[in-house]
C-alpha atoms as a PDB file:
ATOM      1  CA  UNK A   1     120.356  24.604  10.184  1.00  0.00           C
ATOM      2  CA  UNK A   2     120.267  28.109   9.112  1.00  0.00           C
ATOM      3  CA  UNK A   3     118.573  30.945  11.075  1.00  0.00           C
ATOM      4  CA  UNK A   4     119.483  34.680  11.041  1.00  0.00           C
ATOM      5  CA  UNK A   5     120.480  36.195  14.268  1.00  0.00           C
ATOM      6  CA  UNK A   6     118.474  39.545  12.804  1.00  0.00           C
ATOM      7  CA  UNK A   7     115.712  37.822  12.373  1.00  0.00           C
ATOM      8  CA  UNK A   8     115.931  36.431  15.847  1.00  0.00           C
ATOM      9  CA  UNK A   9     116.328  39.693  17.529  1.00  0.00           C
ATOM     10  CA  UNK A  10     113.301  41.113  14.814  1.00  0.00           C
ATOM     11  CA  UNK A  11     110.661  38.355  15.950  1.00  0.00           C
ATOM     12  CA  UNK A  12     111.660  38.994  19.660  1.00  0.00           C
ATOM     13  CA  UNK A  13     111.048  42.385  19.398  1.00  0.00           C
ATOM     14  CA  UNK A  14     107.476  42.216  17.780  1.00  0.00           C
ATOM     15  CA  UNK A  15     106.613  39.760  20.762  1.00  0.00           C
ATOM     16  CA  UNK A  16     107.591  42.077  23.455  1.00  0.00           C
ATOM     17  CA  UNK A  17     105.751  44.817  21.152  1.00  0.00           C
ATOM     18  CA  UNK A  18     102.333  42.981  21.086  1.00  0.00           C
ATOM     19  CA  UNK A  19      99.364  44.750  23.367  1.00  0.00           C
ATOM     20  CA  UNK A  20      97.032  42.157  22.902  1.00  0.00           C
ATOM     21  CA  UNK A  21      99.315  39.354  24.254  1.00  0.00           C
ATOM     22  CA  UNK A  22      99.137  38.647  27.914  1.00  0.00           C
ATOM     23  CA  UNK A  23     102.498  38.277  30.104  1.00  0.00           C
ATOM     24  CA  UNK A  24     102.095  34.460  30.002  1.00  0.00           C
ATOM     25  CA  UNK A  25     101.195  35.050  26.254  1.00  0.00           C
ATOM     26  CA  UNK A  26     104.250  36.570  25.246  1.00  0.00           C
ATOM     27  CA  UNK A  27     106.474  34.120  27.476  1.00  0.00           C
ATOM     28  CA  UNK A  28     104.816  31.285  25.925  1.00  0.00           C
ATOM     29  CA  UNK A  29     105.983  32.458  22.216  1.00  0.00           C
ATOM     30  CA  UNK A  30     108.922  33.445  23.261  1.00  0.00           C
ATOM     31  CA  UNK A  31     109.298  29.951  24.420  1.00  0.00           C
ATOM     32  CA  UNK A  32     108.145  28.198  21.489  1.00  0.00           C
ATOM     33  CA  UNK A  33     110.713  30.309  19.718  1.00  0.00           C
ATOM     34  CA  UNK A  34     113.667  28.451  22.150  1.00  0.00           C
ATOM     35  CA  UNK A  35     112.146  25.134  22.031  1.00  0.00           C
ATOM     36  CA  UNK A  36     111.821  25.359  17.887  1.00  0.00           C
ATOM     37  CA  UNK A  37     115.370  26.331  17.526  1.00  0.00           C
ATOM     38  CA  UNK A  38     116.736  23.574  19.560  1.00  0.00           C
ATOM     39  CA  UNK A  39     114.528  20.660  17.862  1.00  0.00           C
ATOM     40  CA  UNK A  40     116.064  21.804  14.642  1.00  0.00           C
ATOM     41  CA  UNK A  41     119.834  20.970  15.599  1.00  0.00           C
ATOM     42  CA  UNK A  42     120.632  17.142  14.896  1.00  0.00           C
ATOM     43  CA  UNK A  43     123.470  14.952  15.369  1.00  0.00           C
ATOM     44  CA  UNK A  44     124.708  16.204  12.085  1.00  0.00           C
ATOM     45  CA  UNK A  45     124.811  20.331  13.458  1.00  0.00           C
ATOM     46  CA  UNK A  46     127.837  21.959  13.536  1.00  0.00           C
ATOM     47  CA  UNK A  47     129.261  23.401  16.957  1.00  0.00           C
ATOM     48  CA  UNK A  48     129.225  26.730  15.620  1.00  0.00           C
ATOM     49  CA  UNK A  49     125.188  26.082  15.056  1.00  0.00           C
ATOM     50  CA  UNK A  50     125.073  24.682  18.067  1.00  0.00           C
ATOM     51  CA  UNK A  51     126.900  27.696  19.796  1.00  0.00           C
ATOM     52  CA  UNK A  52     124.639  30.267  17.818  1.00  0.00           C
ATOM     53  CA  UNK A  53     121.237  28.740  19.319  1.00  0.00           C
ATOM     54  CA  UNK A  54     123.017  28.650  22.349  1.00  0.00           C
ATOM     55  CA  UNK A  55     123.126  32.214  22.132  1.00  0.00           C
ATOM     56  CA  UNK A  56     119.798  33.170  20.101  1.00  0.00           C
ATOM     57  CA  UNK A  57     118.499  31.143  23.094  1.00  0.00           C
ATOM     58  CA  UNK A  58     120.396  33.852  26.085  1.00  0.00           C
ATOM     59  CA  UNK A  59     118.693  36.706  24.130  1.00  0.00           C
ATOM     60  CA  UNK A  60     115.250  34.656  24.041  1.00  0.00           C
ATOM     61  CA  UNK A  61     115.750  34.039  28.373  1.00  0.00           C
ATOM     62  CA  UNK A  62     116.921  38.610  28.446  1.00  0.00           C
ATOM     63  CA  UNK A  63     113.481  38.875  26.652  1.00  0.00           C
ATOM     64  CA  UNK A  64     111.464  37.001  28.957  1.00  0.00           C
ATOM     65  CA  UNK A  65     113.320  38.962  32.516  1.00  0.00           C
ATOM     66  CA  UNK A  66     111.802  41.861  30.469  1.00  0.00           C
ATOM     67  CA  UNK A  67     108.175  39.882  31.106  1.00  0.00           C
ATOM     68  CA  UNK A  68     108.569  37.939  34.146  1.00  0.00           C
ATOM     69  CA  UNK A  69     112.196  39.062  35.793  1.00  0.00           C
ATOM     70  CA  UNK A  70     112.160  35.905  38.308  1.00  0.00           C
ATOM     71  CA  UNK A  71     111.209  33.410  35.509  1.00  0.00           C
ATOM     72  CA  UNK A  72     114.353  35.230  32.938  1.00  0.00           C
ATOM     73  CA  UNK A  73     117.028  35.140  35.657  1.00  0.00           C
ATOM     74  CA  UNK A  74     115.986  31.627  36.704  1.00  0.00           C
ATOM     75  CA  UNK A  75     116.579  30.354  33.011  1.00  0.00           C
ATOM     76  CA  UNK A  76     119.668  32.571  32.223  1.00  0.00           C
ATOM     77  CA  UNK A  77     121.137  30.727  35.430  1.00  0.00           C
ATOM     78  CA  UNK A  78     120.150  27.405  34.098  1.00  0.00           C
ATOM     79  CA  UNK A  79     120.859  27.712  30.869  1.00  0.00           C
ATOM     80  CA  UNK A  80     125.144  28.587  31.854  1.00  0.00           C
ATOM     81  CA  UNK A  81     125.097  25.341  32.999  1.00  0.00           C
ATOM     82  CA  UNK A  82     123.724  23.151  30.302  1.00  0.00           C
END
Protein backbone atom coordinates (compact mmCIF):
# COMPACT_ATOMS: atom_id res chain seq x y z
CA UNK A 1 0.00 0.00 0.00
CA UNK A 2 1.33 3.35 -0.70
CA UNK A 3 0.02 6.59 0.90
CA UNK A 4 1.97 9.84 1.53
CA UNK A 5 2.25 10.98 5.03
CA UNK A 6 1.95 14.79 3.35
CA UNK A 7 -0.90 14.02 1.91
CA UNK A 8 -2.27 12.66 5.12
CA UNK A 9 -1.49 15.64 7.15
CA UNK A 10 -2.87 17.92 3.77
CA UNK A 11 -6.44 16.15 3.74
CA UNK A 12 -6.58 16.46 7.62
CA UNK A 13 -6.02 19.87 7.52
CA UNK A 14 -8.73 20.83 4.85
CA UNK A 15 -11.23 18.80 7.15
CA UNK A 16 -10.54 20.70 10.23
CA UNK A 17 -10.61 23.87 7.75
CA UNK A 18 -14.20 23.21 6.43
CA UNK A 19 -17.07 25.84 7.82
CA UNK A 20 -19.79 24.11 6.39
CA UNK A 21 -19.03 20.74 8.11
CA UNK A 22 -20.61 20.15 11.44
CA UNK A 23 -18.44 18.75 14.53
CA UNK A 24 -19.91 15.26 13.93
CA UNK A 25 -19.30 16.08 10.17
CA UNK A 26 -15.78 16.55 10.33
CA UNK A 27 -15.26 13.53 12.89
CA UNK A 28 -17.09 11.36 10.63
CA UNK A 29 -14.47 12.08 7.61
CA UNK A 30 -11.88 12.09 9.62
CA UNK A 31 -12.98 8.66 10.49
CA UNK A 32 -13.57 7.35 7.18
CA UNK A 33 -10.06 8.53 6.53
CA UNK A 34 -8.77 5.85 9.57
CA UNK A 35 -11.09 3.18 8.65
CA UNK A 36 -9.95 3.47 4.66
CA UNK A 37 -6.36 3.26 5.53
CA UNK A 38 -6.64 0.23 7.61
CA UNK A 39 -8.93 -1.85 5.03
CA UNK A 40 -6.15 -1.27 2.58
CA UNK A 41 -3.34 -3.25 4.59
CA UNK A 42 -3.55 -7.13 3.80
CA UNK A 43 -1.83 -10.11 4.93
CA UNK A 44 0.74 -9.33 2.34
CA UNK A 45 1.62 -5.44 4.07
CA UNK A 46 4.79 -4.85 5.26
CA UNK A 47 5.37 -3.91 9.08
CA UNK A 48 6.78 -0.75 8.13
CA UNK A 49 3.16 -0.09 6.27
CA UNK A 50 1.65 -1.37 8.93
CA UNK A 51 3.62 0.93 11.44
CA UNK A 52 3.02 4.07 9.11
CA UNK A 53 -0.98 3.71 9.31
CA UNK A 54 -0.41 3.08 12.72
CA UNK A 55 0.83 6.42 12.90
CA UNK A 56 -1.19 8.37 10.03
CA UNK A 57 -3.95 6.88 12.25
CA UNK A 58 -2.42 8.87 15.93
CA UNK A 59 -2.45 12.10 13.83
CA UNK A 60 -6.11 11.24 12.46
CA UNK A 61 -7.28 10.53 16.65
CA UNK A 62 -4.88 14.49 17.54
CA UNK A 63 -7.29 15.82 14.79
CA UNK A 64 -10.42 14.70 16.14
CA UNK A 65 -9.34 15.99 20.28
CA UNK A 66 -9.15 19.21 18.16
CA UNK A 67 -13.20 18.49 17.42
CA UNK A 68 -14.44 16.54 20.22
CA UNK A 69 -11.40 16.47 23.03
CA UNK A 70 -13.21 13.50 25.08
CA UNK A 71 -13.89 11.42 21.90
CA UNK A 72 -9.68 12.13 20.64
CA UNK A 73 -8.21 11.22 24.04
CA UNK A 74 -10.54 8.22 24.35
CA UNK A 75 -9.18 6.80 20.93
CA UNK A 76 -5.49 7.92 21.37
CA UNK A 77 -5.78 5.73 24.68
CA UNK A 78 -7.23 2.88 22.79
CA UNK A 79 -5.43 2.93 19.99
CA UNK A 80 -1.66 2.41 22.36
CA UNK A 81 -3.06 -0.65 23.10
CA UNK A 82 -4.05 -2.31 19.91
Amino acid sequence: MKFNQMDIDKEITKILGYKTYSDKRKIDALLEMDATLYTNLGIESTKKEKEEVKRASKKIYKAIREVDPMLGSFLLKAGIDV
